[in-house]
Protein backbone atom coordinates (compact mmCIF):
# COMPACT_ATOMS: atom_id res chain seq x y z
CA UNK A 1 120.34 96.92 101.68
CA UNK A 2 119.85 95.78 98.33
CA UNK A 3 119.49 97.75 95.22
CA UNK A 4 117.28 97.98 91.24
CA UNK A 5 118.53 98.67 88.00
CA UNK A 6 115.52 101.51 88.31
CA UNK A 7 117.56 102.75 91.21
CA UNK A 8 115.32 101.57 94.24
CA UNK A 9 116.48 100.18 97.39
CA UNK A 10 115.11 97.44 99.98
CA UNK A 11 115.93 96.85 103.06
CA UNK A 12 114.49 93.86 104.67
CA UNK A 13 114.03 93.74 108.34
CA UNK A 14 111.77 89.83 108.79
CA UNK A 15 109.17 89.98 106.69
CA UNK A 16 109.06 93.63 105.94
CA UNK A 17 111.06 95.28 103.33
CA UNK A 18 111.60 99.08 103.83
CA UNK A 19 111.27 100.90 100.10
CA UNK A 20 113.09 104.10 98.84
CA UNK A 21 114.95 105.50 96.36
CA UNK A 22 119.13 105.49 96.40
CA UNK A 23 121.10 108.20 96.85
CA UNK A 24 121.94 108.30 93.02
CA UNK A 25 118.51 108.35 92.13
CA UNK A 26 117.95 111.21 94.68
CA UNK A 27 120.91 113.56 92.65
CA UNK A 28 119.86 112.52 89.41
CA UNK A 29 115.93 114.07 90.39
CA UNK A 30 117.42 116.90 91.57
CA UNK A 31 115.28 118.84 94.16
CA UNK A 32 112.28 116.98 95.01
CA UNK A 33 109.02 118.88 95.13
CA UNK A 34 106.35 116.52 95.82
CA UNK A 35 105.80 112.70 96.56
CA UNK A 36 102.78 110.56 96.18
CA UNK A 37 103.16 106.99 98.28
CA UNK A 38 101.00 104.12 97.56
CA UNK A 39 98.70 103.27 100.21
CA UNK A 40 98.13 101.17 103.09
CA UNK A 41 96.73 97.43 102.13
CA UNK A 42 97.46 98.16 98.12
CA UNK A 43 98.97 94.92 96.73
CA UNK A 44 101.89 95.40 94.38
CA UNK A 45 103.94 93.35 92.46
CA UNK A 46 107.85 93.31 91.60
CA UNK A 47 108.58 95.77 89.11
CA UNK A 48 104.80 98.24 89.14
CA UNK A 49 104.56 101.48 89.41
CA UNK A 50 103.76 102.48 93.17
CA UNK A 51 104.82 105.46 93.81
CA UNK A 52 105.51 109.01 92.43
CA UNK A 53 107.71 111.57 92.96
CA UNK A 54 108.21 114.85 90.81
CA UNK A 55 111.39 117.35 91.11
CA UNK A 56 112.08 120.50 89.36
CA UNK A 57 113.53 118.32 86.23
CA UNK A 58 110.76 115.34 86.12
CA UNK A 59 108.02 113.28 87.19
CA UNK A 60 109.21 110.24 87.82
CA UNK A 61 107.35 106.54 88.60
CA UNK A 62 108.98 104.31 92.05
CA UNK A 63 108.83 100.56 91.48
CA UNK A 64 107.74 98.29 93.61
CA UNK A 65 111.25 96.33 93.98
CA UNK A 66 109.49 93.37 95.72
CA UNK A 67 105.90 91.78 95.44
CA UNK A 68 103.66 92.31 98.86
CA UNK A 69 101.24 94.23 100.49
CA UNK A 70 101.70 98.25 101.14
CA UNK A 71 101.81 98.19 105.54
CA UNK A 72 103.32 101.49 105.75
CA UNK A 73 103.38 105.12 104.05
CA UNK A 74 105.89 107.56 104.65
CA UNK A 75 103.19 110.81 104.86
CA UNK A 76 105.89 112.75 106.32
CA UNK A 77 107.08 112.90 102.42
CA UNK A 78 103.90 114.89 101.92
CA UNK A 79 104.83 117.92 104.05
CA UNK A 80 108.70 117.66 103.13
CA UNK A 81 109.37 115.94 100.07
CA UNK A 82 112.89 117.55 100.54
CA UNK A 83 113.46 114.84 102.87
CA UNK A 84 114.02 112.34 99.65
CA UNK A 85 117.17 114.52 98.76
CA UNK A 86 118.42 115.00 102.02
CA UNK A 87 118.33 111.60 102.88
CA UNK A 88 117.27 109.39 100.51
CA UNK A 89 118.47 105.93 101.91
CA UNK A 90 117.12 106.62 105.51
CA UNK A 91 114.10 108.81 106.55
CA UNK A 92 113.63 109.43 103.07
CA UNK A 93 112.03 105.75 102.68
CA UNK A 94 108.51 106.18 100.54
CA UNK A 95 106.75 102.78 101.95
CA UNK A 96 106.81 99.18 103.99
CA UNK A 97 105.93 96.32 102.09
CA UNK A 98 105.06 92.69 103.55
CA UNK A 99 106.88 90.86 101.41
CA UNK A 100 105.29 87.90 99.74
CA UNK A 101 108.53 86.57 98.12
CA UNK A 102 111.08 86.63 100.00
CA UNK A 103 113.50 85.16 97.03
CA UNK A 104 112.94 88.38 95.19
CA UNK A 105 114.60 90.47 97.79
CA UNK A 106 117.67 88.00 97.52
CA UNK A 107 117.54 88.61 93.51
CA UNK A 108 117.89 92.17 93.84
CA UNK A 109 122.02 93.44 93.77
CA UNK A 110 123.75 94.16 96.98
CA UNK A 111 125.69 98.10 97.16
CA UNK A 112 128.89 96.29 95.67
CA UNK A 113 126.79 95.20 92.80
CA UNK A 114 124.71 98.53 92.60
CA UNK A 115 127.98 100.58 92.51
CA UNK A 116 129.38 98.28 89.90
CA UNK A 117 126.21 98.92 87.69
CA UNK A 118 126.30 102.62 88.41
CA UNK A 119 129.78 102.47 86.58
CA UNK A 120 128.00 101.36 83.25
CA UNK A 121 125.46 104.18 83.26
């Protein structure tokens, strides 16, 4: 799993990287109350706006960590947006991208890294 300084997380499995937000991101929201996911076949690029998701604090944009095309949608975030606090680096996941780059998922920091930075915030 690797991690964003705007507190996003990939995890690559081939060509498809797996897109959420962390678990620090997830407390910081506080209780989630809706999420929008980008849809199927939208092209994104490294560091847009591709997602929303509002909580009882904020509205808040998702980043696309890597560049790619949008293959999967989590609607089950729809019906239980709850799901992004409960478990935010598992079934909490917002979208699939097919990644075009491959070199920016290696760019991104690994949880050693990511916990580091969390240190400085």
């Amino acid at each position: 799993m690797r991690f964003t300084k705007d507190h996003e997380w990939v995890e690559l499995n081939g060509d498809i990287a797996t897109v959420g937000v962390s678990a620090y991101a997830a407390e910081q929201l506080g209780d989630v109350v809706f999420v929008e996911v980008p849809e199927v076949g939208r092209q994104v690029k490294a560091g847009d706006g591709f997602a929303v998701v509002e909580s009882v604090k904020a509205a808040s944009d998702v980043y696309a960590p890597v560049s790619g095309e949008v293959v999967e949608a989590n609607g089950e975030l729809s019906a239980a947006p709850e799901t992004v606090n409960a478990a935010p680096e598992a079934a909490g996941w917002f979208a699939k991208v097919k990644v075009a780059n491959p070199a920016e998922v290696e760019a991104l920091m690994d949880r050693a890294a990511y916990e580091a930075y969390l240190q400085t915030l």
